[in-house]
Protein backbone atom coordinates (compact mmCIF):
# COMPACT_ATOMS: atom_id res chain seq x y z
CA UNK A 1 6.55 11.78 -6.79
CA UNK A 2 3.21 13.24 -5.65
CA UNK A 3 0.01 11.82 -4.40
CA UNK A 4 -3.68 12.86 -4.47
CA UNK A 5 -6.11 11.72 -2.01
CA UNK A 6 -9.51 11.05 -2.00
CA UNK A 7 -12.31 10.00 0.62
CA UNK A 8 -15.01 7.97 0.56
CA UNK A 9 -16.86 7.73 3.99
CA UNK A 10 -14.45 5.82 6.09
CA UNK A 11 -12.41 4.67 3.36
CA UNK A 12 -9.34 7.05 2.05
CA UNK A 13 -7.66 6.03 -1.71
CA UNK A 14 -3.84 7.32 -1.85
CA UNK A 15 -2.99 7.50 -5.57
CA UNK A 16 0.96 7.62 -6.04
CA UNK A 17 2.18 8.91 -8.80
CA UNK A 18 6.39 7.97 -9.22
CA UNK A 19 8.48 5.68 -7.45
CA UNK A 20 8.13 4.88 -4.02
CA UNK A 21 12.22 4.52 -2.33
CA UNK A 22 13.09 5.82 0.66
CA UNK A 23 13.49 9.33 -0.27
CA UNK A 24 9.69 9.62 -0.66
CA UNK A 25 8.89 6.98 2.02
CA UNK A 26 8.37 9.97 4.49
CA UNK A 27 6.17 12.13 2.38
CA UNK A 28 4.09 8.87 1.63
CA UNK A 29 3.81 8.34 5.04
CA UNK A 30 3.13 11.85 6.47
CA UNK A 31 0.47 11.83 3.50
CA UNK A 32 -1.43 8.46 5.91
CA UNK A 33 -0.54 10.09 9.21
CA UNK A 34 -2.77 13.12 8.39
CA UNK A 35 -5.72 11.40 7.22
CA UNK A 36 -8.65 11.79 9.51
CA UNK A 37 -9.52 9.79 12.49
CA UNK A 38 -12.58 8.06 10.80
CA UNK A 39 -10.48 6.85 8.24
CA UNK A 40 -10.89 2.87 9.21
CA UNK A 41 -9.37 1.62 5.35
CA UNK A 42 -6.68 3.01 3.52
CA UNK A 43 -6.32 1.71 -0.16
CA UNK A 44 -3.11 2.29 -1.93
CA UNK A 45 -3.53 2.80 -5.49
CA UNK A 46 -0.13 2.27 -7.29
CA UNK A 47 -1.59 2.52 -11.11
CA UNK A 48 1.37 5.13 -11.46
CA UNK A 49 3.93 3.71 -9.68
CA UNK A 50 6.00 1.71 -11.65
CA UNK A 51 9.08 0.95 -9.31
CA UNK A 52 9.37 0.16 -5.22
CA UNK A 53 12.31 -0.70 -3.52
CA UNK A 54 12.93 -1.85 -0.20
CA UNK A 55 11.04 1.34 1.29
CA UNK A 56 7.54 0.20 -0.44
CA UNK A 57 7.72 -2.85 1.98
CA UNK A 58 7.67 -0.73 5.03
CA UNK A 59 5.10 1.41 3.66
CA UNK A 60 2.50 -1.24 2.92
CA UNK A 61 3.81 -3.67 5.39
CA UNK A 62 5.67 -2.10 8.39
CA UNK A 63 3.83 -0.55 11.09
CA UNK A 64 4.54 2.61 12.57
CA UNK A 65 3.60 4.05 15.68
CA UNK A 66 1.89 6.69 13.92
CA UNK A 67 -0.74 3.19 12.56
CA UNK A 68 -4.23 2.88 13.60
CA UNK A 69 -4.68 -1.07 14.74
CA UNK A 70 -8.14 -0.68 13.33
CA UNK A 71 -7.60 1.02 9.89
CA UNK A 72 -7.23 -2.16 7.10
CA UNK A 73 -4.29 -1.44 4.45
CA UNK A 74 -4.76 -2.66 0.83
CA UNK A 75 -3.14 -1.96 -2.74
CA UNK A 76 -4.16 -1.80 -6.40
CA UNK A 77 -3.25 -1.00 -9.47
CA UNK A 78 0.49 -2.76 -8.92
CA UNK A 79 2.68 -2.54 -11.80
CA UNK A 80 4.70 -5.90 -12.60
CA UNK A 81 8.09 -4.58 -10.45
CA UNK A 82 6.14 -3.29 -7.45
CA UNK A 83 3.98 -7.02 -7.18
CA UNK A 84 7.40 -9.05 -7.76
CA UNK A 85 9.21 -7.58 -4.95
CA UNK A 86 5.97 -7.99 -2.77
CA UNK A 87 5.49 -11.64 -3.94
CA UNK A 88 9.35 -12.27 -3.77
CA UNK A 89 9.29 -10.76 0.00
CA UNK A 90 6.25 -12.79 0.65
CA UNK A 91 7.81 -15.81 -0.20
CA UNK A 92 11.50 -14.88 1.77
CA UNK A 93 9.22 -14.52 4.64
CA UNK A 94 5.03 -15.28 4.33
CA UNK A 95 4.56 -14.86 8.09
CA UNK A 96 6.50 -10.93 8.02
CA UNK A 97 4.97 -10.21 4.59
CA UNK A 98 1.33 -11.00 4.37
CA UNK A 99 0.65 -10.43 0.77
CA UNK A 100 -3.03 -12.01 0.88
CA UNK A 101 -4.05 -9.47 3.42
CA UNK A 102 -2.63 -6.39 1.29
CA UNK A 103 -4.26 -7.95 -1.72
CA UNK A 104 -7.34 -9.13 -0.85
CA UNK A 105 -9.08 -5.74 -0.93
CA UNK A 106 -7.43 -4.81 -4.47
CA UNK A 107 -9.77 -3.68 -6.76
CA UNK A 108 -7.82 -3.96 -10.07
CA UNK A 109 -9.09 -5.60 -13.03
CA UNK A 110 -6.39 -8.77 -12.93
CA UNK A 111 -7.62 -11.20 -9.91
CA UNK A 112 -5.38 -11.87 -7.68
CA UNK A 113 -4.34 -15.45 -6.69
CA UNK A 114 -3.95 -14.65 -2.83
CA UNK A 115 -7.68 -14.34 -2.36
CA UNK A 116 -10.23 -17.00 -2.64
């Protein structure tokens, strides 16, 4: 796994590249935790990530004490695996998972149905 970042004013794009489990869960998150203070969104782009476990959910939906309250999280670019755990953990549990919120800001060229 490996991950390039880019930034864009106050908005930061972290492109993984391999699966996200928990062995990489702390690299992906170390990877946020150093992004710069003005960083207010942070847009996950998971074009090369083809499989998530468990360990994506905390990454995308978990906060750590390390997260900025003000910085918005979204994804794009999810592979079919990746979206039906999220969609299958957002309907276990839509108030703990709030797929329309890590959605809404995705980017990719298949709509979503969470946003309207």
């Amino acid at each position: 796994m490996n991950t390039i970042t880019t930034l864009d004013g106050t908005t930061a794009t972290i492109t993984v590249r391999g699966d996200i489990d928990f062995d990489t869960l702390p690299p992906l998150r170390a990877t946020a935790d150093a992004l710069p203070a003005h960083v207010t969104g942070l847009l996950w782009d998971l074009t090369s990530s083809f499989f998530m476990d468990v360990a994506g959910l905390h990454l995308l939906l978990a906060p750590t004490p390390s997260d900025r309250p003000d910085r918005r999280i979204t994804v794009t670019g999810l592979r079919p695996q990746p979206l039906r755990l999220l969609r299958l953990a957002a309907e276990a549990n839509p108030a703990a998972f709030p797929l329309a919120r890590l959605l809404c800001g995705d980017r990719s060229e298949t709509p979503t149905p969470f946003c309207r």
